[in-house]
N, C-alpha and C. Protein backbone atom coordinates (compact mmCIF):
# COMPACT_ATOMS: atom_id res chain seq x y z
N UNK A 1 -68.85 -199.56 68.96
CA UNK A 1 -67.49 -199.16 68.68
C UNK A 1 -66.83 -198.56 69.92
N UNK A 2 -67.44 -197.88 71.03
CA UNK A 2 -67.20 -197.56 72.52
C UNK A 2 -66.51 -198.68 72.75
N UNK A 3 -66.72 -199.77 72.90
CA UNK A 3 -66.15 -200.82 73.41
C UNK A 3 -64.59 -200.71 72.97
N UNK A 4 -64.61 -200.97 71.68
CA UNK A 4 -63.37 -201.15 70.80
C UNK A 4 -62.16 -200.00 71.18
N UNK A 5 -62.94 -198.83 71.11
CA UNK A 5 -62.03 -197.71 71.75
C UNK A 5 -61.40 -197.55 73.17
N UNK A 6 -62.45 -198.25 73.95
CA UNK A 6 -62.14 -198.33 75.38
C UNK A 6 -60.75 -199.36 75.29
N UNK A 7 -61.07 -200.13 74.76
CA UNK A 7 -59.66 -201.59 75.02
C UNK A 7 -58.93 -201.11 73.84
N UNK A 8 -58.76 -200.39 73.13
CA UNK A 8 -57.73 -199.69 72.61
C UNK A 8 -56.53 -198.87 73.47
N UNK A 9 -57.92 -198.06 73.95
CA UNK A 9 -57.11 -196.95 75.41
C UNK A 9 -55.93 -197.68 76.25
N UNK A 10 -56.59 -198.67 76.78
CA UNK A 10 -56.47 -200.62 77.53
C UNK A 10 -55.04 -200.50 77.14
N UNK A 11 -55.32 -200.06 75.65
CA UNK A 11 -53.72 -201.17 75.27
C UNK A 11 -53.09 -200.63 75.01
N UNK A 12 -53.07 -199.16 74.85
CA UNK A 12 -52.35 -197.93 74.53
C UNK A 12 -51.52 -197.48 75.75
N UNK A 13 -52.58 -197.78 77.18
CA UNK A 13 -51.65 -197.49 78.17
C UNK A 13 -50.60 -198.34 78.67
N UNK A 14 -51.14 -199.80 78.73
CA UNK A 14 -49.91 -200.85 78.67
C UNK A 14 -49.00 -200.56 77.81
N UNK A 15 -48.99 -200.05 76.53
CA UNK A 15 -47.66 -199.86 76.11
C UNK A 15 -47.20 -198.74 76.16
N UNK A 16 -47.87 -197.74 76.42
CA UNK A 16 -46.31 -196.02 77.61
C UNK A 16 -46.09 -197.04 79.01
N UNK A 17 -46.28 -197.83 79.81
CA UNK A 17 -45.99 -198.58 80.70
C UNK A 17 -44.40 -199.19 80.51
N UNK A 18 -45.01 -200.44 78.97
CA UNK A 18 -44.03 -201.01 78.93
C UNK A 18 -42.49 -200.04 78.36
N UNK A 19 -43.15 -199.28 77.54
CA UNK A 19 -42.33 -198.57 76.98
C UNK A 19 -41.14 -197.63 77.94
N UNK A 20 -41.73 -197.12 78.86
CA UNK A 20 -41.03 -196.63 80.19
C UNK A 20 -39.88 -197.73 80.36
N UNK A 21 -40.19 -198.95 80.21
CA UNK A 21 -39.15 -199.63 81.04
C UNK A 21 -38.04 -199.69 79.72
N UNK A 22 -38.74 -199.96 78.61
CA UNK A 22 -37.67 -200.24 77.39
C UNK A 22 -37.11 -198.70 77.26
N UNK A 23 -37.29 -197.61 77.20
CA UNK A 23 -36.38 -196.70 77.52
C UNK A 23 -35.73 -196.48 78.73
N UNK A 24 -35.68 -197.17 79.82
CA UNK A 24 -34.75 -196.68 80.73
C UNK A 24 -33.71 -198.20 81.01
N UNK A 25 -34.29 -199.18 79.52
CA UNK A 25 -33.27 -200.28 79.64
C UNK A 25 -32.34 -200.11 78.20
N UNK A 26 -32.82 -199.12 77.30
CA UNK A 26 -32.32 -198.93 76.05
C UNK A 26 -32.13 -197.26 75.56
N UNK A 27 -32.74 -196.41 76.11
CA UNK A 27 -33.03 -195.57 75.67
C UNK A 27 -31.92 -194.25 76.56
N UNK A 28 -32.01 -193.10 76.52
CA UNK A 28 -31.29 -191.94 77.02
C UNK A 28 -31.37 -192.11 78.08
N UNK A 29 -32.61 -192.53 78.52
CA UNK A 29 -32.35 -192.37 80.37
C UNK A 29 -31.69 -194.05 80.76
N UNK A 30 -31.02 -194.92 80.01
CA UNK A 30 -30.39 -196.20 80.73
C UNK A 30 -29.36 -195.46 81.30
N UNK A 31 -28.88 -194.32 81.73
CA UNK A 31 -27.87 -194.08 82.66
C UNK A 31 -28.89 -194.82 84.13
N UNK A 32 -29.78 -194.60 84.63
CA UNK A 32 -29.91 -195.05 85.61
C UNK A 32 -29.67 -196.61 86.03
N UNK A 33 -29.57 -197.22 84.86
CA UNK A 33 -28.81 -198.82 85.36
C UNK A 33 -27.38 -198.26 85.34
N UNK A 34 -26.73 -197.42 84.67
CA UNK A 34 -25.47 -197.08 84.87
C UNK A 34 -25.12 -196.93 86.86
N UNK A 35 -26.00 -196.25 87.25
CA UNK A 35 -26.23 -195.65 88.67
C UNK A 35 -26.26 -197.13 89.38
N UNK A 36 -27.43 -197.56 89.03
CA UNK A 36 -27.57 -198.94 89.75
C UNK A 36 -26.64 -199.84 89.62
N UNK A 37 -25.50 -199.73 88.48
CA UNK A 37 -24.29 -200.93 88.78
C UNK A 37 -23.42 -200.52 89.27
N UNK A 38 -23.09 -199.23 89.85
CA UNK A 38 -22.57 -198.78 90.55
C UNK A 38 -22.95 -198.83 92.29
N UNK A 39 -24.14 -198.79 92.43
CA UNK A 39 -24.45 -199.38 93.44
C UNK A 39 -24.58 -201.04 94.46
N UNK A 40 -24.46 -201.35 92.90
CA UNK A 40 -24.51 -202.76 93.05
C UNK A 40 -26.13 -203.29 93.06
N UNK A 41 -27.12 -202.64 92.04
CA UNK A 41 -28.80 -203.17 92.62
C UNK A 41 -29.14 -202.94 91.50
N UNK A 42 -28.23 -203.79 90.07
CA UNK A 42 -28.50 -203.95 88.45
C UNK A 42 -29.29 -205.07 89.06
N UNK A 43 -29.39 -206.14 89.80
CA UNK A 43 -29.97 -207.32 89.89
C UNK A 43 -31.41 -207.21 90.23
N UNK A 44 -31.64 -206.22 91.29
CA UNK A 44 -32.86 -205.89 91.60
C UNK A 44 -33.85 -204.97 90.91
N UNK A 45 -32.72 -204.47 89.89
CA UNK A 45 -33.58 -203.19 89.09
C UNK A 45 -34.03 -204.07 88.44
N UNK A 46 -33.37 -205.48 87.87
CA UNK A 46 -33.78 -206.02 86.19
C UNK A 46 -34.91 -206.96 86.89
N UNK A 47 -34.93 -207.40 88.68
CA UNK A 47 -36.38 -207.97 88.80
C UNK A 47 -37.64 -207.41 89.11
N UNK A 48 -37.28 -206.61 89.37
CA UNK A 48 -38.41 -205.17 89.59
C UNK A 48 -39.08 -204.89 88.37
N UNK A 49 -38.06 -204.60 86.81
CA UNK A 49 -38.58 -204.34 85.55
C UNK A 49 -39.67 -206.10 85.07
N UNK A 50 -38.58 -206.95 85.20
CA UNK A 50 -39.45 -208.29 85.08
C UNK A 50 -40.95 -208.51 85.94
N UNK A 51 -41.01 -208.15 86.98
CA UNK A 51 -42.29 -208.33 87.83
C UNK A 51 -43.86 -207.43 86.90
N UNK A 52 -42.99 -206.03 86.69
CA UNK A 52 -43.77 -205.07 85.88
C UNK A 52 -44.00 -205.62 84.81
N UNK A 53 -43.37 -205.77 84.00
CA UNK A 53 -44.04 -206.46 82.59
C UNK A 53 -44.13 -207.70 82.45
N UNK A 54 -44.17 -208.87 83.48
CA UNK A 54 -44.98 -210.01 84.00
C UNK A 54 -46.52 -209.37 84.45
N UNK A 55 -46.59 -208.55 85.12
CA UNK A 55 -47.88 -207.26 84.90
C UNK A 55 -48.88 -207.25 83.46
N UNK A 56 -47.76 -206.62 82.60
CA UNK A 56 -47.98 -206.11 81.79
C UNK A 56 -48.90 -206.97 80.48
N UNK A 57 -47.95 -208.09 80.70
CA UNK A 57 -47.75 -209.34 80.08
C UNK A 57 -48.97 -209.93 81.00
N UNK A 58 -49.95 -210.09 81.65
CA UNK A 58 -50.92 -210.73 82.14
C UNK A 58 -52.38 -209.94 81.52
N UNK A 59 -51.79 -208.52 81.86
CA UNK A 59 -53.09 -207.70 81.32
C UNK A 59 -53.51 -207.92 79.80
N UNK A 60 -52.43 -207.74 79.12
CA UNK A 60 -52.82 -208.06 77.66
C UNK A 60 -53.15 -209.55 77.47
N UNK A 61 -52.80 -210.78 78.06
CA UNK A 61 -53.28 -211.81 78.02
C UNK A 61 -55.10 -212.02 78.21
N UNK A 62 -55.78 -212.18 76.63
CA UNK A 62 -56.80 -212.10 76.48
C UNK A 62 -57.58 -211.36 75.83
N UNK A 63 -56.69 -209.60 75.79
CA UNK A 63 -57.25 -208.40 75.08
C UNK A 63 -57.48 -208.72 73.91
N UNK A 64 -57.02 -209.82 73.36
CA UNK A 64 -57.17 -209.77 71.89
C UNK A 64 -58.77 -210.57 71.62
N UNK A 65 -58.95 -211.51 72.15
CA UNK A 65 -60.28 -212.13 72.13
C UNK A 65 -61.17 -211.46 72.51
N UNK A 66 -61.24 -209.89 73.37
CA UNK A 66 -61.87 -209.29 74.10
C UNK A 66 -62.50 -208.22 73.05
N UNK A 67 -61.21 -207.64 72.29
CA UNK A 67 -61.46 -206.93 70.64
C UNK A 67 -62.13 -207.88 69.88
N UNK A 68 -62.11 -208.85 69.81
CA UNK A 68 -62.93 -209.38 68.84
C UNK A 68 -64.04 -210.34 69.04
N UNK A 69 -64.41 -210.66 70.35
CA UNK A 69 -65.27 -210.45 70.96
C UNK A 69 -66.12 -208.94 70.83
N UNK A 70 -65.93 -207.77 71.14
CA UNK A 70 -66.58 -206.80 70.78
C UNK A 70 -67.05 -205.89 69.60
N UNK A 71 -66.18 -206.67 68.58
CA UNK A 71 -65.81 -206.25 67.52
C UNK A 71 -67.72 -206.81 66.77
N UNK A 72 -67.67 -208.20 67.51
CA UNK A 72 -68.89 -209.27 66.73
C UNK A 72 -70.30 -208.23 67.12
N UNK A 73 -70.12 -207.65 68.59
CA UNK A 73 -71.17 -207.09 69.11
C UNK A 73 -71.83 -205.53 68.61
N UNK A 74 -70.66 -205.03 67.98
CA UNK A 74 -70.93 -203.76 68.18
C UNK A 74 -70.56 -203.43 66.71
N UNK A 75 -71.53 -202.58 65.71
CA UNK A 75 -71.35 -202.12 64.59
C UNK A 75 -70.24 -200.87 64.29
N UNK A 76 -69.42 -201.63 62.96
CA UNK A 76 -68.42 -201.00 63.07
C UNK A 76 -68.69 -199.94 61.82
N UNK A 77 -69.01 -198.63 61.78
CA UNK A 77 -69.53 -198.17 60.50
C UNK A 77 -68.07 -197.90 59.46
N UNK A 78 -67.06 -197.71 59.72
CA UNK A 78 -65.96 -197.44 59.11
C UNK A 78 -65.13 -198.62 58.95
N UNK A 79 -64.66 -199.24 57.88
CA UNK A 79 -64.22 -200.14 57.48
C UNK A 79 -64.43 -201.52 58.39
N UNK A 80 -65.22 -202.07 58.44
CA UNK A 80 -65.66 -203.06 59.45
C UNK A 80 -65.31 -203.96 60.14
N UNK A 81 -64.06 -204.63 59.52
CA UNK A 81 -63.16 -205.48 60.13
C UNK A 81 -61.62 -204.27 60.11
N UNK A 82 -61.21 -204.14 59.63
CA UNK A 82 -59.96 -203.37 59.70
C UNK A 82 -59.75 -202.62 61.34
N UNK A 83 -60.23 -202.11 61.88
CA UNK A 83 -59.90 -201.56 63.24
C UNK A 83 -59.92 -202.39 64.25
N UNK A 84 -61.11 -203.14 64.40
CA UNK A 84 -60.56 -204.13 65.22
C UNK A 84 -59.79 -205.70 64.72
N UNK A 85 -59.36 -205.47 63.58
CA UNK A 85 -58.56 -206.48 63.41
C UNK A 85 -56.91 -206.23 63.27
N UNK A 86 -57.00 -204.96 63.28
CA UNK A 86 -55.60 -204.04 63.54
C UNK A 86 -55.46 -204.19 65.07
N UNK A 87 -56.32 -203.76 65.68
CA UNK A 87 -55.91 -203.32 67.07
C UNK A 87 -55.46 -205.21 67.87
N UNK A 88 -56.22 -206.50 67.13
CA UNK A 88 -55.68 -207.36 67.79
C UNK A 88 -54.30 -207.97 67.72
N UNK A 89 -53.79 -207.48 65.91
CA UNK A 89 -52.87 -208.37 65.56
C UNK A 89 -51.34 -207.15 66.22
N UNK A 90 -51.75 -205.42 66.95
CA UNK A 90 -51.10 -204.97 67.41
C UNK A 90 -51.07 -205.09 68.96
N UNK A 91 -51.82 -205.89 69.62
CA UNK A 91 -52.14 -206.52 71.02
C UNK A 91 -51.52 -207.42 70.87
N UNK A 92 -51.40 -208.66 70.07
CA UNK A 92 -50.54 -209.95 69.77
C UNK A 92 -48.61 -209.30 69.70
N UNK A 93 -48.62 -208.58 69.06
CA UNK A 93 -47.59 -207.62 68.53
C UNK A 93 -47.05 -207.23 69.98
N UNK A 94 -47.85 -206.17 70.99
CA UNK A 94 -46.99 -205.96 72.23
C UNK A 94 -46.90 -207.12 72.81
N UNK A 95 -47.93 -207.54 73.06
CA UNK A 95 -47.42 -209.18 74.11
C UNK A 95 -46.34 -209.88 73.58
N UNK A 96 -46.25 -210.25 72.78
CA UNK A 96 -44.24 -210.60 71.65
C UNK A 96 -43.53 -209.79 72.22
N UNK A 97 -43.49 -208.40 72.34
CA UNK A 97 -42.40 -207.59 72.37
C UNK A 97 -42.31 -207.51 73.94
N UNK A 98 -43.28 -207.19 74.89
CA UNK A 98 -43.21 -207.80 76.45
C UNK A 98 -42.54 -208.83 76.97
N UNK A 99 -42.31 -210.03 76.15
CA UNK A 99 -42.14 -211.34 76.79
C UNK A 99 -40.97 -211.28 76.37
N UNK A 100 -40.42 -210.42 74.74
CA UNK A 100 -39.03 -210.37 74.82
C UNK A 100 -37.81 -209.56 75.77
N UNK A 101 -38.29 -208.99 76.12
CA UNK A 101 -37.96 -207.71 77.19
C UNK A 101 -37.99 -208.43 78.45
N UNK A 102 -39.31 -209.21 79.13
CA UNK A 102 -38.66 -209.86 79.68
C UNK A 102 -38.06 -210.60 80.28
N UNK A 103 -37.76 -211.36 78.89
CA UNK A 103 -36.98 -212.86 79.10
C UNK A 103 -35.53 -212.09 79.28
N UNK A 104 -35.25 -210.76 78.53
CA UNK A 104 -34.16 -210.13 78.52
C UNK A 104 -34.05 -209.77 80.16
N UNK A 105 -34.68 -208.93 80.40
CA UNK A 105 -34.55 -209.05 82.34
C UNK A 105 -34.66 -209.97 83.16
N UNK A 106 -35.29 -211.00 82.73
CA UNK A 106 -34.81 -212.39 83.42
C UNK A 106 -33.38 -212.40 83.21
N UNK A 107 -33.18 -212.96 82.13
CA UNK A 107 -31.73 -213.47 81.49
C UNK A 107 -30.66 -212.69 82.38
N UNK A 108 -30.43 -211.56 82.38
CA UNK A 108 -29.76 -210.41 83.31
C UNK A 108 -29.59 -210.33 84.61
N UNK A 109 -30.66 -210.59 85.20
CA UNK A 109 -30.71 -211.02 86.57
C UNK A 109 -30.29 -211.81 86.72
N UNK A 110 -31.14 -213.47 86.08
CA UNK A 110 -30.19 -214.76 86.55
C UNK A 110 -28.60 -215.31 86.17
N UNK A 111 -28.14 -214.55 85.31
CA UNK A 111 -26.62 -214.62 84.62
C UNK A 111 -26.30 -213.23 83.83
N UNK A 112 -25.92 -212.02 85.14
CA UNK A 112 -25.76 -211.25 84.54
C UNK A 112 -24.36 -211.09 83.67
N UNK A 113 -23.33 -211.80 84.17
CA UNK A 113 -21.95 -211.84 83.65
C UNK A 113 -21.94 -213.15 82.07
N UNK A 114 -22.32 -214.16 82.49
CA UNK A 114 -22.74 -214.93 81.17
C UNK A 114 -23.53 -214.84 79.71
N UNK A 115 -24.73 -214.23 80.53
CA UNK A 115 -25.29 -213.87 79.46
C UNK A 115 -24.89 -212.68 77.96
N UNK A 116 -24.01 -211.81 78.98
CA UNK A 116 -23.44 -210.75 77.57
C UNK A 116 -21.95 -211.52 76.97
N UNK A 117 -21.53 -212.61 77.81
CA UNK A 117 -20.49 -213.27 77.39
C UNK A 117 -20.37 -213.83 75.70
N UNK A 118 -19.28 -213.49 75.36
CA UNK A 118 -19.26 -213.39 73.71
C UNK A 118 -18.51 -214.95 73.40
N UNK A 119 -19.20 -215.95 72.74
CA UNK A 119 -19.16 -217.01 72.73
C UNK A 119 -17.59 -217.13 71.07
N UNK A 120 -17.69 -218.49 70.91
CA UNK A 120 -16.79 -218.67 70.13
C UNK A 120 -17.13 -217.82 68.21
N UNK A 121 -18.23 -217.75 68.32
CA UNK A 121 -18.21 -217.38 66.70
C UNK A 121 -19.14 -216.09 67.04
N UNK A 122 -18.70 -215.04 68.31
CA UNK A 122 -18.59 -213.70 68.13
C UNK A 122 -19.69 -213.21 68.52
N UNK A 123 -20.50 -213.86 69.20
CA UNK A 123 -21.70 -213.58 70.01
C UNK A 123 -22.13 -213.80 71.00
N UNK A 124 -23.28 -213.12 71.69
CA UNK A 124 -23.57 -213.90 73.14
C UNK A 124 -25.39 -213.81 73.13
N UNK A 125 -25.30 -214.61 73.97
CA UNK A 125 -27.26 -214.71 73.77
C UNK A 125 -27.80 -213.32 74.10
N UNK A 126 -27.07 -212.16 74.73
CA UNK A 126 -27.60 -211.21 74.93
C UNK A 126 -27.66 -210.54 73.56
N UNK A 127 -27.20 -210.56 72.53
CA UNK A 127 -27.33 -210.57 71.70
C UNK A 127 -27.91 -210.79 70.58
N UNK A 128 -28.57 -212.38 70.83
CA UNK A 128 -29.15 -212.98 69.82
C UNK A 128 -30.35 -212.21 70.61
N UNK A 129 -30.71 -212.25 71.71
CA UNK A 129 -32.55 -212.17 72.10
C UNK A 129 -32.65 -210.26 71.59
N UNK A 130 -31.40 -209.29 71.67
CA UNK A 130 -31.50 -208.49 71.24
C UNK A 130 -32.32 -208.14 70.06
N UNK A 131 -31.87 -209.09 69.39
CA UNK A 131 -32.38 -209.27 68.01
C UNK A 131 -33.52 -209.58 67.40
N UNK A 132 -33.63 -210.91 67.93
CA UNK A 132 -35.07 -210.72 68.16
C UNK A 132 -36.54 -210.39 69.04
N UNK A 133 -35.55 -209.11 70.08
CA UNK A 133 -36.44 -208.05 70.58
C UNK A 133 -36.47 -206.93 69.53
N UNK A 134 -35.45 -206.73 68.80
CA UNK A 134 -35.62 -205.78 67.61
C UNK A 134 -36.24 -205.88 67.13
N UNK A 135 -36.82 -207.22 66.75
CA UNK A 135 -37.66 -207.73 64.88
C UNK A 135 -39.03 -207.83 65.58
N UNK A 136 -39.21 -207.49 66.74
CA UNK A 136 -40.37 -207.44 67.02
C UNK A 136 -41.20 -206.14 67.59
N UNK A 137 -39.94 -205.40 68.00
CA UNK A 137 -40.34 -204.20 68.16
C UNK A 137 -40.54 -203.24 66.61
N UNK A 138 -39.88 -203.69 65.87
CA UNK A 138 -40.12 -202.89 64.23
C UNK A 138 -41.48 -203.31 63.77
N UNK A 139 -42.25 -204.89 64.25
CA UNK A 139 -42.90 -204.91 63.75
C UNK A 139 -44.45 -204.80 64.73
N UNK A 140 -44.38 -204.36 65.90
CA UNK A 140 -44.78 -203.52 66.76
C UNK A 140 -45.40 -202.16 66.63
N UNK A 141 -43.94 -201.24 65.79
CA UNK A 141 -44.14 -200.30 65.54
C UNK A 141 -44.79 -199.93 63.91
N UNK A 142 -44.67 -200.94 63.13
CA UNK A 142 -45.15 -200.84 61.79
C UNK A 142 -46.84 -201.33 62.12
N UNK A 143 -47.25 -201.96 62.88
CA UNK A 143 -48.69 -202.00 63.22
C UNK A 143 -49.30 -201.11 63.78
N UNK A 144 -48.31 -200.56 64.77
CA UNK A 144 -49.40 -199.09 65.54
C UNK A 144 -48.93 -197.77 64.70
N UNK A 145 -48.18 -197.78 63.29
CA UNK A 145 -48.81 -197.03 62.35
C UNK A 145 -50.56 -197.30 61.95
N UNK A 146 -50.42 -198.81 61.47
CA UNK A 146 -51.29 -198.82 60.91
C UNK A 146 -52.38 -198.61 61.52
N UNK A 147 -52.43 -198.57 63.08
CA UNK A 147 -53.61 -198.56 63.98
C UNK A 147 -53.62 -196.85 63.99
N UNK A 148 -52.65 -196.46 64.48
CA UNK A 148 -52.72 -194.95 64.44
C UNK A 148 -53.60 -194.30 63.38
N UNK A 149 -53.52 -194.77 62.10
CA UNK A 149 -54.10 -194.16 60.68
C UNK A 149 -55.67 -194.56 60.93
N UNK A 150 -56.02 -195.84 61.21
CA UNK A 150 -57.05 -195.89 61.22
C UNK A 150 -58.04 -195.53 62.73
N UNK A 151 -57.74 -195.73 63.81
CA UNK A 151 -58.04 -194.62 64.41
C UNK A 151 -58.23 -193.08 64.53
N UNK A 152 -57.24 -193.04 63.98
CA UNK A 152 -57.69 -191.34 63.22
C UNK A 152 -58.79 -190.90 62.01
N UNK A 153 -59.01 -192.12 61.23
CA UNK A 153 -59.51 -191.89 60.61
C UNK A 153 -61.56 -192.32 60.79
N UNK A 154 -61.40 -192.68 61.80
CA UNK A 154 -62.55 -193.14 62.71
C UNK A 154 -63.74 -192.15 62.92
């Protein structure tokens, strides 16, 4: 179960990583892209954030076979499949929510004026991927409840 906990840790820190960037692209501190479009280096901030969670997005590529891979090896005395079958389908879960974030800092960089452009029936793709960076971050966060509970309860 060492194992399982270790690549938990793994994946716990990739996401305060990623999370850093989704609060300072969504959160109280996005004044600093405020700063940066004032400077004129929104373009370089949003490839700088993309490079990082192209990072981010490599490391978790695999963690999930790696949990369950260890999962086969190592006796789980507390509910036996449930922890490491939580912790993969919430590894699957950040890597979704990484790649939406950023395709969103791609998108920004390569068409920063187009992309928030509000099309004929009242939308713009910055918008739509919004959306479904939302529906994936809710369901992100409704899994690392469930991981939270059972880690605690470990």
């Amino acid at each position: 179960m060492a194992k399982i906990i270790a690549l938990g840790c793994q994946v716990a820190d990739i996401h305060h990583r990623y999370s850093a960037i989704h609060n300072s692209l969504f959160g109280i501190t996005s004044y600093r892209l405020a700063v940066a479009a004032m400077l004129g280096k929104t373009e370089t901030t949003y490839r700088e954030y993309e490079i990082v969670l192209d990072g981010l997005w490599n490391e978790l590529d695999g963690m999930a076979e790696q949990v369950s891979h260890a999962a086969t090896q190592e006796r789980v005395s507390r509910g036996p499949d449930q922890l490491p079958q939580a912790l993969v389908q919430y590894t699957h879960a950040l890597h979704e929510a990484i790649a939406h974030l950023r395709n969103i800092c791609h998108e920004h960089q390569k068409n920063k004026v187009g992309y928030r452009d509000i099309d004929t029936e009242g939308g713009s793709r910055f918008n739509q991927d919004k959306v479904a960076y939302d529906l994936a971050i809710t369901k992100l966060e409704h899994l690392g409840t469930k991981l939270n509970k059972l880690f605690s309860s470990y």
